[in-house]
PDB file of N, CA and C in Angstrom:
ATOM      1  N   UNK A   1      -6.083 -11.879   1.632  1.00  0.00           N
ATOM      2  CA  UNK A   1      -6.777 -10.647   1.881  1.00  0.00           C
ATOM      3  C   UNK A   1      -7.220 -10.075   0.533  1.00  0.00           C
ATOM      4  N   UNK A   2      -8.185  -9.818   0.538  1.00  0.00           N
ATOM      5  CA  UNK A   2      -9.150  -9.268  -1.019  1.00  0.00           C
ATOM      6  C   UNK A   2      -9.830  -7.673  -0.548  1.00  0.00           C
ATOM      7  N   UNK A   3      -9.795  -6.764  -1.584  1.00  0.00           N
ATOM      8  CA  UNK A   3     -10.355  -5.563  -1.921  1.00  0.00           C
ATOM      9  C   UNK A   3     -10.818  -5.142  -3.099  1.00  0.00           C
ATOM     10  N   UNK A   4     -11.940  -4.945  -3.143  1.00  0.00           N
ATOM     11  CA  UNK A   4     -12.249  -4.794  -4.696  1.00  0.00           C
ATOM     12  C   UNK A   4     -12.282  -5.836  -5.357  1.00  0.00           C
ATOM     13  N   UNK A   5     -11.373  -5.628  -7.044  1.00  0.00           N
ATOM     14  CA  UNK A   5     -10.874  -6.877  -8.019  1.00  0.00           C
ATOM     15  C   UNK A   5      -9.376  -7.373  -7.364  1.00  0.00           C
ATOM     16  N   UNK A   6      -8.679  -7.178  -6.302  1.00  0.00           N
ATOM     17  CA  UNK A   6      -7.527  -7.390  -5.943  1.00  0.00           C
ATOM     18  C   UNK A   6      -7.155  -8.127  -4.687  1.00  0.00           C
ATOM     19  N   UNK A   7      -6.280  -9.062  -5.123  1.00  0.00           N
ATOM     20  CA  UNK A   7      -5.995 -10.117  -3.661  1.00  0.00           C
ATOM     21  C   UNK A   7      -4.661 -10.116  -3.737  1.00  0.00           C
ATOM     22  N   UNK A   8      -4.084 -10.148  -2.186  1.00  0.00           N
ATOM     23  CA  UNK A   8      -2.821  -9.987  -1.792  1.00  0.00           C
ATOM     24  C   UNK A   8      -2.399 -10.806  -1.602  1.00  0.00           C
ATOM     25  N   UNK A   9      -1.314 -11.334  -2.265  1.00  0.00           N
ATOM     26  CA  UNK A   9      -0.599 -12.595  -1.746  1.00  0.00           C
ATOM     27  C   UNK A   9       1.272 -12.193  -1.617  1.00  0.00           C
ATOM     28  N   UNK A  10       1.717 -13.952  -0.862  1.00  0.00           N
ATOM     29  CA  UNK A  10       3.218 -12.870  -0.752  1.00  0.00           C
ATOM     30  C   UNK A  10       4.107 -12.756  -1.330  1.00  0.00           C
ATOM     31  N   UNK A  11       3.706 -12.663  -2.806  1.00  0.00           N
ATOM     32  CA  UNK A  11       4.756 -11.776  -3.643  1.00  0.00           C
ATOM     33  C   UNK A  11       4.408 -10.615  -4.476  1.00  0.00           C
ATOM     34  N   UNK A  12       3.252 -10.515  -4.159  1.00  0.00           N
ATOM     35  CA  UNK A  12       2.753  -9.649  -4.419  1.00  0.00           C
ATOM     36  C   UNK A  12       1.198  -9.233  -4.813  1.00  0.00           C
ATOM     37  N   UNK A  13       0.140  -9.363  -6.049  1.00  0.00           N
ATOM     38  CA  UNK A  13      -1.416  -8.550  -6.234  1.00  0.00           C
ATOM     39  C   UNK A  13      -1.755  -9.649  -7.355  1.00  0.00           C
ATOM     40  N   UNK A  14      -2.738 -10.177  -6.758  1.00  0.00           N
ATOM     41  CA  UNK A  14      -3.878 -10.936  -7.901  1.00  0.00           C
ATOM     42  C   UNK A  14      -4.921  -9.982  -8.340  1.00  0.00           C
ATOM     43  N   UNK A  15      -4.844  -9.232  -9.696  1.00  0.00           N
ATOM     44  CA  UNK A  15      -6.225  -8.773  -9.979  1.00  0.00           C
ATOM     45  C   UNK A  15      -6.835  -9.862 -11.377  1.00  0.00           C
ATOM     46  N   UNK A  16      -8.056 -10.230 -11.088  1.00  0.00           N
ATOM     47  CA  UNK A  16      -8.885 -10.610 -11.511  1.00  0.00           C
ATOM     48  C   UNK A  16      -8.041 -12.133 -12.463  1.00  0.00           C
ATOM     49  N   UNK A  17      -7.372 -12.390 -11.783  1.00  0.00           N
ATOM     50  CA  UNK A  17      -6.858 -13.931 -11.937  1.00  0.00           C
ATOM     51  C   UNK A  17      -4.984 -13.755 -12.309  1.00  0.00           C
ATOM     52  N   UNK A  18      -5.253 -12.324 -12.383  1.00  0.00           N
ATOM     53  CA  UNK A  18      -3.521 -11.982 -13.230  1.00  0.00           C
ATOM     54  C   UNK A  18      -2.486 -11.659 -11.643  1.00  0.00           C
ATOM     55  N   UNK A  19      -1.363 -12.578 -12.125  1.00  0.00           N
ATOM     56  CA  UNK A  19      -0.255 -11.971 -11.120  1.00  0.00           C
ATOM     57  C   UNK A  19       0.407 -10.673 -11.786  1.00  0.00           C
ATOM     58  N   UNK A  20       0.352 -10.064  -9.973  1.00  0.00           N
ATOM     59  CA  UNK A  20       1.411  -8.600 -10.793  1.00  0.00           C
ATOM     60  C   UNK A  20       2.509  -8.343  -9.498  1.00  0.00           C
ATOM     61  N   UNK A  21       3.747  -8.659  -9.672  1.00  0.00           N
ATOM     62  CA  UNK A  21       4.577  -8.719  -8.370  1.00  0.00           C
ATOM     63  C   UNK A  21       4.963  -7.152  -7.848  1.00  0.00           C
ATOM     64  N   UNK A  22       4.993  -6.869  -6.771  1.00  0.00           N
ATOM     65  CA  UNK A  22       5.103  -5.882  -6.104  1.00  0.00           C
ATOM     66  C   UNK A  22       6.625  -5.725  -5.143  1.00  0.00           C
ATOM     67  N   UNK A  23       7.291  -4.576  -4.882  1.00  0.00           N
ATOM     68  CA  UNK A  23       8.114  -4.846  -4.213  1.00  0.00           C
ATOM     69  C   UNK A  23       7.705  -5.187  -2.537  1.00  0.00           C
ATOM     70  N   UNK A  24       8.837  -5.572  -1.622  1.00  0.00           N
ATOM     71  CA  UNK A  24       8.011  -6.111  -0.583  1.00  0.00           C
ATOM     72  C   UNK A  24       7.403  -4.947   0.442  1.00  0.00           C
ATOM     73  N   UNK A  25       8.258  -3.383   0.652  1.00  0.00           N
ATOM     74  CA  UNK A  25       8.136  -2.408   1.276  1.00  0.00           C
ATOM     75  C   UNK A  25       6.621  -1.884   0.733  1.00  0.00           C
ATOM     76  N   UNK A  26       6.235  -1.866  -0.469  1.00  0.00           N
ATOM     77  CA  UNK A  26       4.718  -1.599  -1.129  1.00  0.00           C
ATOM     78  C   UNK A  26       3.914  -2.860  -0.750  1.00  0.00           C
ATOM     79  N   UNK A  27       4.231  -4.135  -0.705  1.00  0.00           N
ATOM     80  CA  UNK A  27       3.421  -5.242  -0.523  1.00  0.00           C
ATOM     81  C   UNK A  27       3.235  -4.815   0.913  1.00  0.00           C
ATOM     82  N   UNK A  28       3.694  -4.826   1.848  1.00  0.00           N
ATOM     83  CA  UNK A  28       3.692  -4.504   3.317  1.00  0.00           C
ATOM     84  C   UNK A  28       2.752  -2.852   3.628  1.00  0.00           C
ATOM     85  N   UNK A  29       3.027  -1.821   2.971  1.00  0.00           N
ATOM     86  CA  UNK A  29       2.076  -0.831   3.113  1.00  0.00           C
ATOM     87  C   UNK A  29       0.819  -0.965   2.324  1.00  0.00           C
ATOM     88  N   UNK A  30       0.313  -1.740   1.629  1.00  0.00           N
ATOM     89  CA  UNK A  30      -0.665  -2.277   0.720  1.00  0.00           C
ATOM     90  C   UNK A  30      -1.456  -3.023   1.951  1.00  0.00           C
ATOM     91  N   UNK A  31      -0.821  -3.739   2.492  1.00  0.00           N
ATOM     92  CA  UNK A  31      -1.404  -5.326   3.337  1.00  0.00           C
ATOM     93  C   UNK A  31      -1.723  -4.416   4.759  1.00  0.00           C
ATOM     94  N   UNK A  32      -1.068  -3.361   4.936  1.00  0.00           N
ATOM     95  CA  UNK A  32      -1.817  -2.560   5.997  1.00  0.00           C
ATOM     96  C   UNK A  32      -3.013  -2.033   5.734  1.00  0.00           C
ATOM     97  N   UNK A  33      -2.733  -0.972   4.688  1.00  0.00           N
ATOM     98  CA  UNK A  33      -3.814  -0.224   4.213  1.00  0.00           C
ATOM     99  C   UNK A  33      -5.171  -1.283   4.160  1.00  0.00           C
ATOM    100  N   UNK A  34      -5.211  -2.214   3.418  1.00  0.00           N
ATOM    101  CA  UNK A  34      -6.036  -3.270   3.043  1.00  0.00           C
ATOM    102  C   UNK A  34      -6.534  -3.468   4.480  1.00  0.00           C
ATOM    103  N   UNK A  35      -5.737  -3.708   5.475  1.00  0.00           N
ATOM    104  CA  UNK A  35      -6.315  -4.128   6.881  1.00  0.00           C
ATOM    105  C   UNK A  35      -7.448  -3.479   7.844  1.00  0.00           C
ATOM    106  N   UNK A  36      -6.781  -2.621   7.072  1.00  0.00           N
ATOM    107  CA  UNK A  36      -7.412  -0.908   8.005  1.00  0.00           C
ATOM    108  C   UNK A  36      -9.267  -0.701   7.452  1.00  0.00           C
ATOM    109  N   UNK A  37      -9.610  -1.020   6.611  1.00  0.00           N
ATOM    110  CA  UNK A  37     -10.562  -1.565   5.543  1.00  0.00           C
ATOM    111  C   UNK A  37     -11.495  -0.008   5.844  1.00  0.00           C
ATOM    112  N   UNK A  38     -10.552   0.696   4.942  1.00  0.00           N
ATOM    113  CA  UNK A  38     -11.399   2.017   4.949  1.00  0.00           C
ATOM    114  C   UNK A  38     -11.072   3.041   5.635  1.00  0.00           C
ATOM    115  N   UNK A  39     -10.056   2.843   6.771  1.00  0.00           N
ATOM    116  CA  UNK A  39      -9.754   3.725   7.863  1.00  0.00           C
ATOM    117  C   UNK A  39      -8.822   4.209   7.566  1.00  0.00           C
ATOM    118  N   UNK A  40      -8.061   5.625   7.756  1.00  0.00           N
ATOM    119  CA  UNK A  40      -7.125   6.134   7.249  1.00  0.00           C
ATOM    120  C   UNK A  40      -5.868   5.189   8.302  1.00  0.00           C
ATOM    121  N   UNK A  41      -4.684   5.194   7.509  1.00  0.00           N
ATOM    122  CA  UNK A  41      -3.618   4.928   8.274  1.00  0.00           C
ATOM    123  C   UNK A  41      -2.718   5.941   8.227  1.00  0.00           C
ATOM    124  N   UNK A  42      -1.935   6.569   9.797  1.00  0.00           N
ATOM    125  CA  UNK A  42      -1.087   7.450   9.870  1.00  0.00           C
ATOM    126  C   UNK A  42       0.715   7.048   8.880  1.00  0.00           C
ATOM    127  N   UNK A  43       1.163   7.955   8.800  1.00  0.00           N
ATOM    128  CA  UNK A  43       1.957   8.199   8.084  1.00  0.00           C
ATOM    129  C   UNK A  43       3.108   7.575   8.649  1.00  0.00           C
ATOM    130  N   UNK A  44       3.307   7.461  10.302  1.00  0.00           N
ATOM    131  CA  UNK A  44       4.495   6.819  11.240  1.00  0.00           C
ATOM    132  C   UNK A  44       4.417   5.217  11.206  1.00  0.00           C
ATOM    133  N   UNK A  45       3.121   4.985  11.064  1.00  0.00           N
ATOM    134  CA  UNK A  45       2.558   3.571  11.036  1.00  0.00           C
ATOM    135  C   UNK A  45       2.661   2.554   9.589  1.00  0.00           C
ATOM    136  N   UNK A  46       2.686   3.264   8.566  1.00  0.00           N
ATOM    137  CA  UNK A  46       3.216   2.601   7.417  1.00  0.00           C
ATOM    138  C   UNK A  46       4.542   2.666   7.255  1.00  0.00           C
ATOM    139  N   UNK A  47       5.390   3.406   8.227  1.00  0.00           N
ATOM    140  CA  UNK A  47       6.876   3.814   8.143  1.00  0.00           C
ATOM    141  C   UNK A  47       7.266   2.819   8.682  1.00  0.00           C
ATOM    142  N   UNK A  48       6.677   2.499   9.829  1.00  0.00           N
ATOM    143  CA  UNK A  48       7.125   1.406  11.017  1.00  0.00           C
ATOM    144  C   UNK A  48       6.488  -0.027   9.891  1.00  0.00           C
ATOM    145  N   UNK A  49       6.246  -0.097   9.257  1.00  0.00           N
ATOM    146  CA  UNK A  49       4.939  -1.457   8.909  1.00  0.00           C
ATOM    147  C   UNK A  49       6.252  -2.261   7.588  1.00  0.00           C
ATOM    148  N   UNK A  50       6.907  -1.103   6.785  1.00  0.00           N
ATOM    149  CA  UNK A  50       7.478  -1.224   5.449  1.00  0.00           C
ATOM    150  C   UNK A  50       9.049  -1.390   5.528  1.00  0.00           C
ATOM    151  N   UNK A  51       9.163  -0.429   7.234  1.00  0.00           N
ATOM    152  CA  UNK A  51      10.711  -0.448   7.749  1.00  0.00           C
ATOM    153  C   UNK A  51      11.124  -1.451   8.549  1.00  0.00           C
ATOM    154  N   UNK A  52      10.082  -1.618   9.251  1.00  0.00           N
ATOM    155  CA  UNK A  52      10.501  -2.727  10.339  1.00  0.00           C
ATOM    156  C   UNK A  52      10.749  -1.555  11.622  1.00  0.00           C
ATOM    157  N   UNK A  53      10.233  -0.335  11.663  1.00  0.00           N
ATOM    158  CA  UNK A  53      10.647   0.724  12.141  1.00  0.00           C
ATOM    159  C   UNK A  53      11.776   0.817  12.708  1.00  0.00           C
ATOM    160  N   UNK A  54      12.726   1.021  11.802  1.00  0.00           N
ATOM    161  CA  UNK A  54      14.212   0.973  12.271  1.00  0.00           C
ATOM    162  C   UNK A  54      14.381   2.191  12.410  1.00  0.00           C
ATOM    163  N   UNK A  55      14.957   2.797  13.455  1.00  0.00           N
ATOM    164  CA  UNK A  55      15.337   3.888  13.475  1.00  0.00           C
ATOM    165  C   UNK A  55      16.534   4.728  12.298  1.00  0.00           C
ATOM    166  N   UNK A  56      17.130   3.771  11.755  1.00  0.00           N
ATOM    167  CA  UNK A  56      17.967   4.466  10.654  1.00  0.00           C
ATOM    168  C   UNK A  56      17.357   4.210   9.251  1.00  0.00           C
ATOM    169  N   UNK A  57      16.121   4.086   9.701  1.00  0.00           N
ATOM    170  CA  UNK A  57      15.728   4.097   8.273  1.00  0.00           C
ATOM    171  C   UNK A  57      15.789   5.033   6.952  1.00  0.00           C
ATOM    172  N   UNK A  58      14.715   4.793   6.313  1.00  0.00           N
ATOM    173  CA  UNK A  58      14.929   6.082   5.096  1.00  0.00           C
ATOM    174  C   UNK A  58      14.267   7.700   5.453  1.00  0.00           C
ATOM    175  N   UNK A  59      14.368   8.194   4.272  1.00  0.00           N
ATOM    176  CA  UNK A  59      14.164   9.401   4.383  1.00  0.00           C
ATOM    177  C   UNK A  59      12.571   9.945   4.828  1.00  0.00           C
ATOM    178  N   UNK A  60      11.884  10.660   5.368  1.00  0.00           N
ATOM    179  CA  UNK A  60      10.483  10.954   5.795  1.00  0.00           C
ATOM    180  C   UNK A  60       9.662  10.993   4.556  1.00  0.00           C
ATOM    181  N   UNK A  61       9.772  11.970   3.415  1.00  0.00           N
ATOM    182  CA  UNK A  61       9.004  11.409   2.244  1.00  0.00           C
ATOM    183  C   UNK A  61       8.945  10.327   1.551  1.00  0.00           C
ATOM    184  N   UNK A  62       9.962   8.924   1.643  1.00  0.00           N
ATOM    185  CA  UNK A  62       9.587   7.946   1.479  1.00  0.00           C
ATOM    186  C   UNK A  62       8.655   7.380   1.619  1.00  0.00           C
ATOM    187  N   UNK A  63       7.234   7.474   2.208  1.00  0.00           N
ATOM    188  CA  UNK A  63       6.440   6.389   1.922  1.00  0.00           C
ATOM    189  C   UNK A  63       5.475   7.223   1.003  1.00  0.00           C
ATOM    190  N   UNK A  64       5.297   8.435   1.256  1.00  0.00           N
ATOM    191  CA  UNK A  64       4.469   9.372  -0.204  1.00  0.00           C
ATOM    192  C   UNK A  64       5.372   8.752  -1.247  1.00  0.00           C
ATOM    193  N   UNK A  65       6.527   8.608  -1.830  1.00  0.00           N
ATOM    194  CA  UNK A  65       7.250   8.191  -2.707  1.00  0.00           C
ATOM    195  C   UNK A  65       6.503   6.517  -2.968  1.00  0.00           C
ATOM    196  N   UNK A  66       6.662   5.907  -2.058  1.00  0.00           N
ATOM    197  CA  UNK A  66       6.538   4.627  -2.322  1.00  0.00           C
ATOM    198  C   UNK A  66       4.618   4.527  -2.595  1.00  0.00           C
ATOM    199  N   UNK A  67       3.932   5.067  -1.705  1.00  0.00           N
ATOM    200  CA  UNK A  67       2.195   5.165  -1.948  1.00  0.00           C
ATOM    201  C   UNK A  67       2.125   6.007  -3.343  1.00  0.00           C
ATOM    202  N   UNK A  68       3.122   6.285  -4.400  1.00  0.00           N
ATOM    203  CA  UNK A  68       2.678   6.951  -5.294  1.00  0.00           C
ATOM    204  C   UNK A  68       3.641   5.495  -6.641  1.00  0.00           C
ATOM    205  N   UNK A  69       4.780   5.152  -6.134  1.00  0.00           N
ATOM    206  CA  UNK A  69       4.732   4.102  -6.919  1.00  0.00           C
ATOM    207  C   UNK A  69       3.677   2.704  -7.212  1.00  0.00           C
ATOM    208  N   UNK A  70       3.042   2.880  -5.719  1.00  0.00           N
ATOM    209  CA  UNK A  70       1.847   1.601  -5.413  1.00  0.00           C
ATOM    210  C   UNK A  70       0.911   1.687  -6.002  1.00  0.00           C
ATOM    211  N   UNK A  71       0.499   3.203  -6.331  1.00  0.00           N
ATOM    212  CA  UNK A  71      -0.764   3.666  -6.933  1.00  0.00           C
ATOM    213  C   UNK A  71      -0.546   3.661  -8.716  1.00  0.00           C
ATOM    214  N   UNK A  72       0.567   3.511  -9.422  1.00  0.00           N
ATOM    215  CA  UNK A  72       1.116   3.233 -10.320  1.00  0.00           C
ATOM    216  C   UNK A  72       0.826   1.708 -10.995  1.00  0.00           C
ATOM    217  N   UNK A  73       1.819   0.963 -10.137  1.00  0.00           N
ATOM    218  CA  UNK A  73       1.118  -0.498  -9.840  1.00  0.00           C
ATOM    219  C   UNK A  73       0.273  -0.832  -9.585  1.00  0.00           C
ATOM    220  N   UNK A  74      -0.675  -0.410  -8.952  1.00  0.00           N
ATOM    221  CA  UNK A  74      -2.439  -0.956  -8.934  1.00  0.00           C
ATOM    222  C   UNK A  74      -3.014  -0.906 -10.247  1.00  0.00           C
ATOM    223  N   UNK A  75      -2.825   0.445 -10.751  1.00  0.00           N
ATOM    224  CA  UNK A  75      -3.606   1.345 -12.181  1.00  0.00           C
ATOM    225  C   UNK A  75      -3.056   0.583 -13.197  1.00  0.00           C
ATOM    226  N   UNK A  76      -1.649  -0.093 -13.570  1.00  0.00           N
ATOM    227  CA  UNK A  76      -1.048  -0.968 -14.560  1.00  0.00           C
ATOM    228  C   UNK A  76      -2.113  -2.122 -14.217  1.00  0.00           C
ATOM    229  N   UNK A  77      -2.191  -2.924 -13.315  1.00  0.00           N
ATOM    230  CA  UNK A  77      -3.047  -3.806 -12.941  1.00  0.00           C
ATOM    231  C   UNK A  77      -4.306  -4.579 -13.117  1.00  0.00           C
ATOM    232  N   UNK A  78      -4.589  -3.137 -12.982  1.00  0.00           N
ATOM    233  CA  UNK A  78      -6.035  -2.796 -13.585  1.00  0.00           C
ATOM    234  C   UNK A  78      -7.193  -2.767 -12.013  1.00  0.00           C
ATOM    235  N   UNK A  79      -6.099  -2.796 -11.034  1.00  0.00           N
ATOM    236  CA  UNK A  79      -7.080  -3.082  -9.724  1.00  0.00           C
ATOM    237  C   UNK A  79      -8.022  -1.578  -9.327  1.00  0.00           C
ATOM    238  N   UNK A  80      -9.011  -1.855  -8.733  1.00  0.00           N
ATOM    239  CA  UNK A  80     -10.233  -1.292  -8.294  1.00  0.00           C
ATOM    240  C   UNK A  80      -9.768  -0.531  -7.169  1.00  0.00           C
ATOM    241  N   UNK A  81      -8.849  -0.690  -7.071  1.00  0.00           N
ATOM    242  CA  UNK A  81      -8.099   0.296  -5.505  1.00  0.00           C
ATOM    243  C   UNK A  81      -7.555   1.417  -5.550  1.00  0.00           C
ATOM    244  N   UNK A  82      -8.069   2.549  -4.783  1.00  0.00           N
ATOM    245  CA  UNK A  82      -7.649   3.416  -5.201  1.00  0.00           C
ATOM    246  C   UNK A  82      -7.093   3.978  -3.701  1.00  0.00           C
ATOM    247  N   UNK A  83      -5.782   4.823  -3.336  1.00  0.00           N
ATOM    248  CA  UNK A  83      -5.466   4.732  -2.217  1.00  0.00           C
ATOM    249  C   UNK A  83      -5.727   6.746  -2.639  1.00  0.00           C
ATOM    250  N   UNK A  84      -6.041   7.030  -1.216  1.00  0.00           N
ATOM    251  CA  UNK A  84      -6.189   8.884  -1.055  1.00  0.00           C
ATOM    252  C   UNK A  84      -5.383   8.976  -0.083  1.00  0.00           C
ATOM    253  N   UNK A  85      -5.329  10.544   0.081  1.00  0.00           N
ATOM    254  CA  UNK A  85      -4.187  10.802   0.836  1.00  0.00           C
ATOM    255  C   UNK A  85      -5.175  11.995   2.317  1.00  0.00           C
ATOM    256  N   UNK A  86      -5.356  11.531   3.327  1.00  0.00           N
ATOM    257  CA  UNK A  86      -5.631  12.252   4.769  1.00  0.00           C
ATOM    258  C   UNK A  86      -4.501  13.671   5.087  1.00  0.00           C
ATOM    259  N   UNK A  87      -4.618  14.840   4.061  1.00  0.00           N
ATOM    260  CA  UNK A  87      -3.880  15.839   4.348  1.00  0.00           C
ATOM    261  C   UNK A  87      -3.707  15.527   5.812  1.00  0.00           C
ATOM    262  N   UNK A  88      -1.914  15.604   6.164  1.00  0.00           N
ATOM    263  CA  UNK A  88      -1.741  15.718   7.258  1.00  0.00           C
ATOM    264  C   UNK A  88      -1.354  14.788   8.771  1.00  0.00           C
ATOM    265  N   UNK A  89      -1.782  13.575   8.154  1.00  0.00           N
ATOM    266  CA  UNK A  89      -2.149  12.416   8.504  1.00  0.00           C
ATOM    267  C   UNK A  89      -1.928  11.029   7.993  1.00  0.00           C
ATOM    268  N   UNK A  90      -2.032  10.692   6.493  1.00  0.00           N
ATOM    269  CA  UNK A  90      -1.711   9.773   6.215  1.00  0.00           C
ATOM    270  C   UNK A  90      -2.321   9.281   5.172  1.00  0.00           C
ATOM    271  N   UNK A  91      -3.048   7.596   4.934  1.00  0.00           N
ATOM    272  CA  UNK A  91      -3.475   7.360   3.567  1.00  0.00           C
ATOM    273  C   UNK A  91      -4.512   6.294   3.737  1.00  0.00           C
ATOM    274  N   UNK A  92      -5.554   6.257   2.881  1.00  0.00           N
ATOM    275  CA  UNK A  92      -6.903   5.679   3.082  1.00  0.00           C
ATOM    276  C   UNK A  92      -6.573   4.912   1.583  1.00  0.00           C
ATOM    277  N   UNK A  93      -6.938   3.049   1.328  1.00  0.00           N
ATOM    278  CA  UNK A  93      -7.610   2.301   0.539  1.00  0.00           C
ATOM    279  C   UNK A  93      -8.784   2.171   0.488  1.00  0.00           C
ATOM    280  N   UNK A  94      -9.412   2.372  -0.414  1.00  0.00           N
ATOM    281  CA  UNK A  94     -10.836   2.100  -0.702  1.00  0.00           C
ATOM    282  C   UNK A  94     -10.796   1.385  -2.544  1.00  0.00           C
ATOM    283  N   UNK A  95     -12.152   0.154  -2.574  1.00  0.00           N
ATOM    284  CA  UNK A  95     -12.106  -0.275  -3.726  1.00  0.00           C
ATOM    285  C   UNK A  95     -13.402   0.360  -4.457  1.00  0.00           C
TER     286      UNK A  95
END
C-alpha cells in the first residue's frame, strides 16, 4: 500500500527507498488511515483496528497519543503524509 513518498510494509514505512520501522499498534492505524484514502476515520474504529477491539483495552486518549507519535515518525522519515485531526470524530491521511 503506497501514499505519497511512503509504502507500508509489515514492519513497518518505506519512504523513498529508506526503511523506517514502526511499532505494530501505529503500523495498524497507519494501514487503516492509508485505506480510507482521504476519508476521515472515526476514533472507535482505529481503537478497534490497533486493539483488536478488546474490551479491556487501553485508555480512550490513546490513539490521539499514538496518531501524534505516528505523525513524529512520518516527519523523521521524511514521508509526504500528513495525518489531520476531524474535531470530534477522528483522523484523515492525506499525501
Amino acid at each position: 500500500m503506497k501514499l505519497g513518498n511512503t509504502s507500508l510494509t509489515a514492519w513497518g514505512i518505506e519512504v523513498d527507498g529508506k526503511r523506517h520501522p514502526i511499532s505494530r499498534q501505529r503500523l495498524r492505524i497507519l494501514a487503516r488511515l492509508m485505506r480510507a484514502r482521504g476519508d476521515c476515520v472515526d476514533h472507535d474504529t482505529l481503537l478497534d483496528v490497533a486493539w483488536d477491539g478488546r474490551d479491556d483495552g487501553p485508555e480512550a486518549n490513546i490513539v490521539a497519543v499514538q496518531i501524534c507519535y505516528l505523525r513524529k515518525n512520518l516527519s523523521a522519515a521524511g514521508s509526504s503524509i500528513q495525518i489531520g485531526n476531524v474535531h470530534g470524530y477522528g483522523y484523515v491521511a492525506r499525501a
